[in-house]
N, C-alpha and C. Protein backbone atom coordinates (compact mmCIF):
# COMPACT_ATOMS: atom_id res chain seq x y z
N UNK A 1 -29.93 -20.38 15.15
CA UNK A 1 -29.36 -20.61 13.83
C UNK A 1 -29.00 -19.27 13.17
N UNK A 2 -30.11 -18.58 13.19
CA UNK A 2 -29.63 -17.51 12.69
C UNK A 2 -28.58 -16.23 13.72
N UNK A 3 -28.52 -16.57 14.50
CA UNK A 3 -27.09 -15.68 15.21
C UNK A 3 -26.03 -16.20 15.30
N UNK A 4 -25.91 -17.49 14.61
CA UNK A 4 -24.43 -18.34 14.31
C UNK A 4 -24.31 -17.39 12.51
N UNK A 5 -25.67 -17.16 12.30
CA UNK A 5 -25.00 -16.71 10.77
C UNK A 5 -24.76 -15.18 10.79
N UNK A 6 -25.21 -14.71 11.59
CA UNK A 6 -24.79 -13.02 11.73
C UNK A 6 -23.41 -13.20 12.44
N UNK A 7 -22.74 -14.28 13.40
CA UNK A 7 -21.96 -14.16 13.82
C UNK A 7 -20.58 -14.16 12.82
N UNK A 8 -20.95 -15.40 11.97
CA UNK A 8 -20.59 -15.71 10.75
C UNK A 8 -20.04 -14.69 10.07
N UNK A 9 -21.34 -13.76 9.36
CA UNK A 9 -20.91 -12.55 8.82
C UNK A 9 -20.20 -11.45 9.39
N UNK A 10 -20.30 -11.30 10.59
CA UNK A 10 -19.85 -10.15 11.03
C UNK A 10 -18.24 -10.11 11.26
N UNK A 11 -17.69 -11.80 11.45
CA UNK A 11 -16.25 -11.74 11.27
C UNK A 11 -15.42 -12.12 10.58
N UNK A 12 -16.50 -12.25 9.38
CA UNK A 12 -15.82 -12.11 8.01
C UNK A 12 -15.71 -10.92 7.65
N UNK A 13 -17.07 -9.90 8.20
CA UNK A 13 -16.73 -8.42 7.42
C UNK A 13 -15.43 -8.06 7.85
N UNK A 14 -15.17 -8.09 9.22
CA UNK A 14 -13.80 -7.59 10.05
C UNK A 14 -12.99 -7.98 9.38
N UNK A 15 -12.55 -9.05 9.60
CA UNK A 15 -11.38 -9.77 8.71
C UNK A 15 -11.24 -9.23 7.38
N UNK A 16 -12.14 -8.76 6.16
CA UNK A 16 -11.91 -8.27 4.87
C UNK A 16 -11.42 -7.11 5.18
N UNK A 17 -11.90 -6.22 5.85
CA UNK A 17 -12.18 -4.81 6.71
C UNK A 17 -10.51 -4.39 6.95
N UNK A 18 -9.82 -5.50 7.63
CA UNK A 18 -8.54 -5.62 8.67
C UNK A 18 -7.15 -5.98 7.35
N UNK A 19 -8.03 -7.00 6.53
CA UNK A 19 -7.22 -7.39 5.28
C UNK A 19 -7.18 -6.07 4.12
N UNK A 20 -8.04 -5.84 3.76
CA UNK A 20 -7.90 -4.48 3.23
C UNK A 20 -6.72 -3.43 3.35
N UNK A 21 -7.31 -3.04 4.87
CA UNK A 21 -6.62 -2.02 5.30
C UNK A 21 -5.06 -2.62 5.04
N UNK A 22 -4.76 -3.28 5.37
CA UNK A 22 -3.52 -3.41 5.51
C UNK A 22 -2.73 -4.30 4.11
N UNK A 23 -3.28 -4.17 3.16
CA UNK A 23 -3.10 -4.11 1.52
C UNK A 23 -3.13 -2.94 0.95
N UNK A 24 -3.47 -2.07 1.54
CA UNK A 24 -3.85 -0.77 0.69
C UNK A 24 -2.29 0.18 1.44
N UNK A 25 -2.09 -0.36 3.34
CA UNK A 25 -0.73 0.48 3.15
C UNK A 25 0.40 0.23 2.54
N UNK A 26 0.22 -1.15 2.70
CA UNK A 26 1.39 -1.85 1.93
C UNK A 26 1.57 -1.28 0.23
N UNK A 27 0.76 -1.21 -0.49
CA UNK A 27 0.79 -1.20 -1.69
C UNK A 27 0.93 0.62 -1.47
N UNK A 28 0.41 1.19 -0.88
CA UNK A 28 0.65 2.73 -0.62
C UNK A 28 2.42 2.88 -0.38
N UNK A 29 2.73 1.98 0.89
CA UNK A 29 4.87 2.15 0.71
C UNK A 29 5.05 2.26 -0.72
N UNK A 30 4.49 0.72 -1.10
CA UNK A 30 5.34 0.20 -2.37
C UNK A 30 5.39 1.23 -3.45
N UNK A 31 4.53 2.13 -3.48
CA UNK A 31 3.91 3.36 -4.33
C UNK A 31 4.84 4.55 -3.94
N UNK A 32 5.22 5.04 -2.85
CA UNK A 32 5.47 5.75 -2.32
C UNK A 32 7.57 5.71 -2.66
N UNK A 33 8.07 4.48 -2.26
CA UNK A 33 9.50 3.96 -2.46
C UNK A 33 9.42 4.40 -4.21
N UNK A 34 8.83 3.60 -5.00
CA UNK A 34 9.08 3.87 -6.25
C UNK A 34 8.99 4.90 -6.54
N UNK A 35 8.24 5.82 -6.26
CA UNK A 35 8.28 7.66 -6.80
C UNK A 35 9.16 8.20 -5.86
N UNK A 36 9.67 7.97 -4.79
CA UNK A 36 11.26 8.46 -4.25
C UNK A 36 12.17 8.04 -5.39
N UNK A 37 12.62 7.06 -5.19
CA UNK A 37 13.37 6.67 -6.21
C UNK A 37 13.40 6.99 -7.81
N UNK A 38 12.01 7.09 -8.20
CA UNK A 38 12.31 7.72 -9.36
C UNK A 38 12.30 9.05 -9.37
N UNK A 39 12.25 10.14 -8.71
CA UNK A 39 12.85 11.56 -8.00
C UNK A 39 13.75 11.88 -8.32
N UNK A 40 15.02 10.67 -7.39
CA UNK A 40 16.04 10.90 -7.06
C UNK A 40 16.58 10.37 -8.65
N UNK A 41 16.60 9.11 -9.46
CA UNK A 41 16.44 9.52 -10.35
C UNK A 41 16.91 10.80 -11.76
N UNK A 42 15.84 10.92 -11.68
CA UNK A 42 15.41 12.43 -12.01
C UNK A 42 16.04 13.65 -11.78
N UNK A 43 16.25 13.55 -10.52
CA UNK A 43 17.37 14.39 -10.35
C UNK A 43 19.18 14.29 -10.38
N UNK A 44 19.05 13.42 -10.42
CA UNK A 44 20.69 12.36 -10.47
C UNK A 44 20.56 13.13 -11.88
N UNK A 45 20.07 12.51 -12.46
CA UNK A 45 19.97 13.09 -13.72
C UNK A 45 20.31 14.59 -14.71
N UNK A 46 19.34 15.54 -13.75
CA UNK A 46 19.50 16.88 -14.33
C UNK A 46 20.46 17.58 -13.97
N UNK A 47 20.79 16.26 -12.87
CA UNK A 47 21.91 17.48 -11.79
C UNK A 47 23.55 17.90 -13.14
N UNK A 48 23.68 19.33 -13.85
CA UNK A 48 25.13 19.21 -14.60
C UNK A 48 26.03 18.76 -13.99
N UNK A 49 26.25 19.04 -12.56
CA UNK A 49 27.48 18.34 -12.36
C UNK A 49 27.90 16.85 -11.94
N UNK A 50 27.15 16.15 -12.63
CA UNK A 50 27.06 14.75 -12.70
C UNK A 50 26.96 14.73 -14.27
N UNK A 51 28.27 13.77 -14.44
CA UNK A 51 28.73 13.74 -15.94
C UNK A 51 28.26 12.34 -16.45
N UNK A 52 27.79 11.02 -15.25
CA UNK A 52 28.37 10.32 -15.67
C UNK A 52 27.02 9.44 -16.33
């Protein structure tokens, strides 16, 4: 009984472990695209010879 419940736990930890990880790169792109873009931006911007 009780090594059905360690089994239990142990691939749930994985699974959070596996889910995590791969929320944190995702949201790391999503982080990453938006501060390119607001850069470029930024620089579109200061650039004088862009009037418009």
């Amino acid at each position: 009984m009780i090594q059905k419940i360690l089994i239990i736990i142990v691939s749930v930890s994985i699974f959070g472990l596996l889910l995590f990880v791969y929320v944190k790169n995702q949201v790391k792109k999503r982080i990453d695209f938006y501060l390119q873009e607001k850069t470029k931006k930024i620089k579109r911007h200061n650039n004088p010879r862009n009037f418009s």
